[in-house]
Protein backbone atom coordinates (compact mmCIF):
# COMPACT_ATOMS: atom_id res chain seq x y z
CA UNK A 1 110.09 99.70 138.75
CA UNK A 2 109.76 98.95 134.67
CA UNK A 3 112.72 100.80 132.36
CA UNK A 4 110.84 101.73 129.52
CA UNK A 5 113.66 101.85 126.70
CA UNK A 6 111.93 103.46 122.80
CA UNK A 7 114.13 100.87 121.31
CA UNK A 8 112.77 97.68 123.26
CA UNK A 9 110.54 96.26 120.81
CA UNK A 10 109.72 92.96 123.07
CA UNK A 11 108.94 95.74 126.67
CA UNK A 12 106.97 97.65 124.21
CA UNK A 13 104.85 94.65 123.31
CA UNK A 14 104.39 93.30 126.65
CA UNK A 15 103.42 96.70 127.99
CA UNK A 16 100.79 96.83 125.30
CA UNK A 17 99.26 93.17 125.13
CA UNK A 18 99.00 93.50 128.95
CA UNK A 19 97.06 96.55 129.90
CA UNK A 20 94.43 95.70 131.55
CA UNK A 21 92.68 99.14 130.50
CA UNK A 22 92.42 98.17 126.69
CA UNK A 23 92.04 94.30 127.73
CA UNK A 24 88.93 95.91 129.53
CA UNK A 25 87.59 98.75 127.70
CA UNK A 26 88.14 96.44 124.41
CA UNK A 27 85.92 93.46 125.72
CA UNK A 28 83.38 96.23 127.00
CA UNK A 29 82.93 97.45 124.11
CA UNK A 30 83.56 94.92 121.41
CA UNK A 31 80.47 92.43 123.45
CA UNK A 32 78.36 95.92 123.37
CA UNK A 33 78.75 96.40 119.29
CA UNK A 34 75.86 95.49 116.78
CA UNK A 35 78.45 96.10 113.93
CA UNK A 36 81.73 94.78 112.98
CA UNK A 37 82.38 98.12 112.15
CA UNK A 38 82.27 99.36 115.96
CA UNK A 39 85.29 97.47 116.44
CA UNK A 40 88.23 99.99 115.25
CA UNK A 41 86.44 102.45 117.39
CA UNK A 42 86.68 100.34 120.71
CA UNK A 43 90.00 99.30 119.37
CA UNK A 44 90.60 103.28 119.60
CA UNK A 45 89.06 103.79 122.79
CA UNK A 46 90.75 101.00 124.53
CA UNK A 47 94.04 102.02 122.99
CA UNK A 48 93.46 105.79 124.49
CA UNK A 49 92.26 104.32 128.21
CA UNK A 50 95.34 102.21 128.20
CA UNK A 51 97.49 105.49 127.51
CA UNK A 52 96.07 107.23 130.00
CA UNK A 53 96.64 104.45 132.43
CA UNK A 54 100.21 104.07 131.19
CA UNK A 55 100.75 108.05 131.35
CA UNK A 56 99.57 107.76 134.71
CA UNK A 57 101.96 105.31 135.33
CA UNK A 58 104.73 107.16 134.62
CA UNK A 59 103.66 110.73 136.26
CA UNK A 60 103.56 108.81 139.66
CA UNK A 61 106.80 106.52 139.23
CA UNK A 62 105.65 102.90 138.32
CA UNK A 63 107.54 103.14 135.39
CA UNK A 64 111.03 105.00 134.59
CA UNK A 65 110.37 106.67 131.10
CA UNK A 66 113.79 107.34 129.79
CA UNK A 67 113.45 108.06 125.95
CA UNK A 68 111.18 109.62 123.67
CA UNK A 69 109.34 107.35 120.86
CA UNK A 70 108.30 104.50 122.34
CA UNK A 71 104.86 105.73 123.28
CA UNK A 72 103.60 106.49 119.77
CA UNK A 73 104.58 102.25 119.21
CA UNK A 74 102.69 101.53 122.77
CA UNK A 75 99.61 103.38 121.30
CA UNK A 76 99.32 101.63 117.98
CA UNK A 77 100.05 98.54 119.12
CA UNK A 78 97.42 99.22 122.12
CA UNK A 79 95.18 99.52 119.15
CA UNK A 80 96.22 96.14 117.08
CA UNK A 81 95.92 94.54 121.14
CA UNK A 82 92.48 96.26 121.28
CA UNK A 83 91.20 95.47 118.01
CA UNK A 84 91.64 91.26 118.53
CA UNK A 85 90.33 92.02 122.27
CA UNK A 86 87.13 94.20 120.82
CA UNK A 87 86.71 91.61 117.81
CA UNK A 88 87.30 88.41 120.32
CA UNK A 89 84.03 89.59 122.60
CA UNK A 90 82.18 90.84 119.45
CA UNK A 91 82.14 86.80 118.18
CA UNK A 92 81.73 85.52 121.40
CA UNK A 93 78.72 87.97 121.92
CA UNK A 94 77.51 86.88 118.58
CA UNK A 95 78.01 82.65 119.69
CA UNK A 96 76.26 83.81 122.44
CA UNK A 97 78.92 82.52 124.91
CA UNK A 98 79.61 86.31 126.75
């Protein structure tokens, strides 16, 4: 079981860089944009799927949630994770590599 602490800066990144909900919602929908400008919103719907997943987490015990305040941090930096994610398939898409 993870210890989620709100004053764990390096948990708090790691949690965040390696959700595999915004790592996949991101690249879904980052290779589907026509516009660069699509990107902050798959950056914001990856960073709300990986909440979820992480709240989900935590309702059924995979991790122990013991302070308020870290998961406003795990939600913006979801988003900063999402938004290289999203803009990583959007220029792959565009090389036409993905």
């Amino acid at each position: 079981m993870i210890a989620i602490n709100s004053f764990d800066p390096m948990t708090l990144i790691l949690l965040a860089a390696a959700n595999p909900a915004v790592i996949t919602v991101a690249m879904i929908m980052g290779r589907s944009a026509d516009q660069w400008q699509k990107l902050p919103v798959a950056a914001f719907a990856a960073s709300l799927a990986g909440f979820a997943l992480y709240w989900i987490g935590g309702q059924i015990g995979v991790f122990a949630i013991h302070a308020i305040g870290g998961e406003a941090a795990i939600f913006m930096l979801q988003f900063v994770f999402g938004l290289v994610w999203a803009a990583l398939a959007y220029s792959l898409r565009a090389r036409g590599t993905l």
